[in-house]
Protein backbone atom coordinates (compact mmCIF):
# COMPACT_ATOMS: atom_id res chain seq x y z
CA UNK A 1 -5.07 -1.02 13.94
CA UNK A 2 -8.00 -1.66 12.12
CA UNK A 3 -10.70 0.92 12.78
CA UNK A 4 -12.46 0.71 9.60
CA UNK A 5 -13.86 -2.75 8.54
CA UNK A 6 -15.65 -4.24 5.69
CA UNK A 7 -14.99 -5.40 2.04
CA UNK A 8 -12.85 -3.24 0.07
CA UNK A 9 -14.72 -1.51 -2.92
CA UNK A 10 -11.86 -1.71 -5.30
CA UNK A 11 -12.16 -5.75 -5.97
CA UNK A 12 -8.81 -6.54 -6.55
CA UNK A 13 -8.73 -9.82 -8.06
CA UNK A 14 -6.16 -10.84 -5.89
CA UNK A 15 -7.26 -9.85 -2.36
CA UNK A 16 -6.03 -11.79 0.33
CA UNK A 17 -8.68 -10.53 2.26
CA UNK A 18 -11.73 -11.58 0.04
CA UNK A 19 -10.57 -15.19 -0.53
CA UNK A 20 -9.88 -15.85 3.04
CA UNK A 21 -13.70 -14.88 3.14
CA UNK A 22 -14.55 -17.13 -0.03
CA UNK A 23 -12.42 -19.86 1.42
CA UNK A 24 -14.17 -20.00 5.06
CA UNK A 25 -17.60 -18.81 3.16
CA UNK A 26 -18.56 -15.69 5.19
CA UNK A 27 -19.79 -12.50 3.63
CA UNK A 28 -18.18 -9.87 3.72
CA UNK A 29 -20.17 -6.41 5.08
CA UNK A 30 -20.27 -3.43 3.96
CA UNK A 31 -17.49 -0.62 4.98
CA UNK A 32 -18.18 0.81 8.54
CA UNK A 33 -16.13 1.99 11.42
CA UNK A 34 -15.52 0.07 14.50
CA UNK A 35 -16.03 2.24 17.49
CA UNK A 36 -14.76 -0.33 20.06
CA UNK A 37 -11.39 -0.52 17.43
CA UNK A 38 -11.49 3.21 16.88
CA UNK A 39 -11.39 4.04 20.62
CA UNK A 40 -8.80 1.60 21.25
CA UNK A 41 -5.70 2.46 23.74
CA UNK A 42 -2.48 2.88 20.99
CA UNK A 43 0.04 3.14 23.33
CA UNK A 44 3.65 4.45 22.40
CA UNK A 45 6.87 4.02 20.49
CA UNK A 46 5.06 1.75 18.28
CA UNK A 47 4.83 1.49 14.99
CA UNK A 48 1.21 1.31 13.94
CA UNK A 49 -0.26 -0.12 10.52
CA UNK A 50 -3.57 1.69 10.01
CA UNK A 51 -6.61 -0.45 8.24
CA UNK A 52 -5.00 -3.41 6.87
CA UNK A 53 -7.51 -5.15 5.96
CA UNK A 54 -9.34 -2.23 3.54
CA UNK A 55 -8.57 1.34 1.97
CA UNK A 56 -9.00 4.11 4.33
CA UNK A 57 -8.94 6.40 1.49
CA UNK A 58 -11.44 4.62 -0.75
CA UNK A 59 -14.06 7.32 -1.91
CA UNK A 60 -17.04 5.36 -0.19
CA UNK A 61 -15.22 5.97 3.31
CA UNK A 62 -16.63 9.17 4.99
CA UNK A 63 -14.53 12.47 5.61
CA UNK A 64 -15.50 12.36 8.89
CA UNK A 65 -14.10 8.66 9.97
CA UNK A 66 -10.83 9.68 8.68
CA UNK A 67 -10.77 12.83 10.63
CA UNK A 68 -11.77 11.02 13.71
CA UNK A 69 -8.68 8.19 13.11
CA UNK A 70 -6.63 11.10 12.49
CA UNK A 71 -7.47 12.39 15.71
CA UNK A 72 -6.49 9.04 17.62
CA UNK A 73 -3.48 9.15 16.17
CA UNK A 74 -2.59 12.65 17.44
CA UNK A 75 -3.78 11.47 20.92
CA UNK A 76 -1.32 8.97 20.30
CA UNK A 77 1.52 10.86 18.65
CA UNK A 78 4.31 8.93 20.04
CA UNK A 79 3.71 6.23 17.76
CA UNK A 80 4.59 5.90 14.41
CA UNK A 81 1.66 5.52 11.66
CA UNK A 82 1.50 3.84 8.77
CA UNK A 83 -1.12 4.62 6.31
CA UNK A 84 -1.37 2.31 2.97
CA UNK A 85 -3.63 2.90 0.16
CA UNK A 86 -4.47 2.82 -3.86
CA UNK A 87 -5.87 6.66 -3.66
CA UNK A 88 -2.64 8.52 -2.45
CA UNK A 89 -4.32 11.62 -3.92
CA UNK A 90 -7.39 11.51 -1.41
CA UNK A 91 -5.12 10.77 1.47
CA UNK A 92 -3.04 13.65 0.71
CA UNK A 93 -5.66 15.91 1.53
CA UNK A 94 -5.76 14.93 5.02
CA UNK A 95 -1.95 15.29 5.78
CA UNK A 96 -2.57 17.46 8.42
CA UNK A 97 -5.28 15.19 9.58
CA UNK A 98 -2.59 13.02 11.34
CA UNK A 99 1.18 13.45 13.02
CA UNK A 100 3.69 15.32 11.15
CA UNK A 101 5.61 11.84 10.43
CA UNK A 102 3.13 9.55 9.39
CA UNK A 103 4.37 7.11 6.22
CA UNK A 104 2.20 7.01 3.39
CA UNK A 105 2.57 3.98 1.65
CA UNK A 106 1.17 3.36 -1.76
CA UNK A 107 0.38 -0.45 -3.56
CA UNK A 108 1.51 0.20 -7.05
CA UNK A 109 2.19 -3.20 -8.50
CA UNK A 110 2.83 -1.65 -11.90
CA UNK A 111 3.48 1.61 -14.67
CA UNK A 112 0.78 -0.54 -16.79
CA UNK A 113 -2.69 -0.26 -15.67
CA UNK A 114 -4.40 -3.26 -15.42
CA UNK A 115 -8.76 -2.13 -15.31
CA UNK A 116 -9.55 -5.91 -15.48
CA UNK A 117 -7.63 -6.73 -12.05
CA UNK A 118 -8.67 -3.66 -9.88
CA UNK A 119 -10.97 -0.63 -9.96
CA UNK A 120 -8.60 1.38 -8.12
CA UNK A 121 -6.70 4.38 -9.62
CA UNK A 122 -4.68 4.21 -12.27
CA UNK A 123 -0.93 3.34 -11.37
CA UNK A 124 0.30 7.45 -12.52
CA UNK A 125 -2.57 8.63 -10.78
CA UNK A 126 -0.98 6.75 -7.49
CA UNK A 127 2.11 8.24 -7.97
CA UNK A 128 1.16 11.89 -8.95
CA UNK A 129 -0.81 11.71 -5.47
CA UNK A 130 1.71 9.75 -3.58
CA UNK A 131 4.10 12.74 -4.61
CA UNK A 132 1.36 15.54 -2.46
CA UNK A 133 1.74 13.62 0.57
CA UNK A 134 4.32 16.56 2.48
CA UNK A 135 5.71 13.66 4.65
CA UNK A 136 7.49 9.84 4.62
CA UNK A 137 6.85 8.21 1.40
CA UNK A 138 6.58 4.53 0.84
CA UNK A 139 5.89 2.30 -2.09
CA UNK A 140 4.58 -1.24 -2.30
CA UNK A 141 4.78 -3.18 -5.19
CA UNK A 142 2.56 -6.38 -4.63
CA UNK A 143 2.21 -8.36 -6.32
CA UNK A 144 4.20 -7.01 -8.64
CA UNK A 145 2.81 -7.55 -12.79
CA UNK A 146 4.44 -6.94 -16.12
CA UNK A 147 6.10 -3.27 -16.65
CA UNK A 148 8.62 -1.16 -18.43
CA UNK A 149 11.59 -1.12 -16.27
CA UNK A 150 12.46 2.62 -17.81
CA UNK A 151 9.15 4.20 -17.37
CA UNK A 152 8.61 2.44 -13.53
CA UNK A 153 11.64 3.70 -12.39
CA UNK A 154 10.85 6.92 -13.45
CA UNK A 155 7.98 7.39 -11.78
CA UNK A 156 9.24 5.63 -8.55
CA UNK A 157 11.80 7.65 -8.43
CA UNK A 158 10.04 11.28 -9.06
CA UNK A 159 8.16 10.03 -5.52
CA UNK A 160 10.99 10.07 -3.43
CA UNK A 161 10.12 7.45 -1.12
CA UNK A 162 12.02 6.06 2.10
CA UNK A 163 11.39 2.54 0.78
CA UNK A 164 10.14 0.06 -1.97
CA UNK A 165 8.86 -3.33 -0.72
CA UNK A 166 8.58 -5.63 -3.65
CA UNK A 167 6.51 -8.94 -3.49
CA UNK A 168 5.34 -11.30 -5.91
CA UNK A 169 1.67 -13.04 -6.52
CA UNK A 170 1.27 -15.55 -3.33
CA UNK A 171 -2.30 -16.65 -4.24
CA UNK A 172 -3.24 -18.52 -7.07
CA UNK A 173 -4.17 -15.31 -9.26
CA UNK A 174 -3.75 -15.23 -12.78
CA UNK A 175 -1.42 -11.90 -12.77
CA UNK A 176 0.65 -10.88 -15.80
CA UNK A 177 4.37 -10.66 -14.39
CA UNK A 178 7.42 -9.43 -14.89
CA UNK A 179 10.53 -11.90 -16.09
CA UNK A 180 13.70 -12.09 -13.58
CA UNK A 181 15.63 -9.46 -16.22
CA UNK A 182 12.28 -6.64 -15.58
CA UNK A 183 13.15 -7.21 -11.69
CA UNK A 184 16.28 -6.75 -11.87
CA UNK A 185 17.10 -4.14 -13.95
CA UNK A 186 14.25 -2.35 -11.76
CA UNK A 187 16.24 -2.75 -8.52
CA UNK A 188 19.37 -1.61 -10.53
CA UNK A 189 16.95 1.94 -11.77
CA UNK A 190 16.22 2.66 -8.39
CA UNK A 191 17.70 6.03 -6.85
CA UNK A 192 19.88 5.78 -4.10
CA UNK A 193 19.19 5.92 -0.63
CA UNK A 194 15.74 4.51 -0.98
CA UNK A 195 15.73 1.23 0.73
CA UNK A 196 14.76 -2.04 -1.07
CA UNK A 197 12.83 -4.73 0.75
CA UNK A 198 12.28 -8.22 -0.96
CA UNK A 199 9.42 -10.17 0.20
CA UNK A 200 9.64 -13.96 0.69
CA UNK A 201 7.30 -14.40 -1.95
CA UNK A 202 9.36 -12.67 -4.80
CA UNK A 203 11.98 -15.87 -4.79
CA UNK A 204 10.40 -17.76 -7.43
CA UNK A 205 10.81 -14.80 -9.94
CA UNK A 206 14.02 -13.77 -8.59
CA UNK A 207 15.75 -16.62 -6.76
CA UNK A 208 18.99 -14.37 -6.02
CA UNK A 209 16.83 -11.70 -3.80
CA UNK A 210 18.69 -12.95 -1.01
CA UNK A 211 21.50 -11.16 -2.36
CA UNK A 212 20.27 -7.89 -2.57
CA UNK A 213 18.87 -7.84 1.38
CA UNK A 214 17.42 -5.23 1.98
CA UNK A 215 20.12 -3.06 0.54
């Protein structure tokens, strides 16, 4: 569900999003909502993946939109909603803004902050504000670049989230990344019960993920 629309003020040098544009060469335009999209019928007992394509929670995107999505959702509260974002802290604000069990999910591909890839918030200020969100946690780490196994762990952990999706680089980005050793001994740092998904993409770093499932 995509009610929001437009390029992503963060830049991430590896956004699917912007070199699908680049490759088809469209602009893209500025942030707005989509009123047709915003109004749209939701259904129920679905689980719903709010603004893929941008950050709902980016600082240019007014209070007032994310209120008014917030308010679908309610309308709509026997769905599930997911909401994923680089500015946990700003969402976290608005937890009451949306259904009781709506998942937070933050991308944090790394402990390391990387200023040259993304203007987005630094990876401890993700999970610091990933950790006021009062309801389901989730992290995403993709695509996942160099870290300290110790220090990530430590800071995934202190979140508490239901699950950690890790994916590798699927563009062709010039990322820093981890070695097979970093990703595993992550995996093995991990507190259990959170859940461990391995992307398709993460194979060619870690050719045994098939092993670990989604244990």
């Amino acid at each position: 569900w995509n009610p929001v629309k437009g390029e992503c003020p963060y830049g991430c040098s590896y956004c699917y999003v912007s070199r699908i544009y680049k490759r088809f060469k469209k602009e893209q335009k500025p942030l707005g909502l989509d009123s047709y999209e915003a109004t749209a019928n939701l259904g129920k007992y679905r689980t719903v993946f709010v603004c893929s394509g941008c950050d709902l929670f980016h600082p240019d995107v007014p209070d007032i939109w994310i209120e008014y999505i917030g308010q679908q959702a309610f309308d709509f509260s026997l769905n599930r909603y997911i909401l994923h974002t680089k500015n946990p802290e700003r969402a976290a604000n608005f937890f009451c803004d949306f259904p009781i069990d709506t998942v937070l999910c933050a991308t944090i591909e790394s402990n390391r902050h990387y200023p040259e890839i993304s203007s987005a918030p630094s990876p401890y200020k993700r999970m610091i504000g990933l950790q006021k969100w009062h309801g389901p946690r989730m992290i995403t780490i993709e695509p996942i670049m160099d870290f300290s196994p110790v220090e990530f762990s430590i800071l995934i952990n202190s979140c508490e989230p239901e699950q950690v999706n890790i994916g590798a680089n699927s563009g062709r980005n010039k990322l820093p990344e981890p070695s097979r050793e970093k990703v595993e001994e992550l995996i093995k740092l991990l507190d259990h019960p959170i859940k461990i998904h391995l992307k398709k993409n993460l194979w060619r770093i870690l050719p045994e993920s098939r092993h670990y499932g989604d244990a």
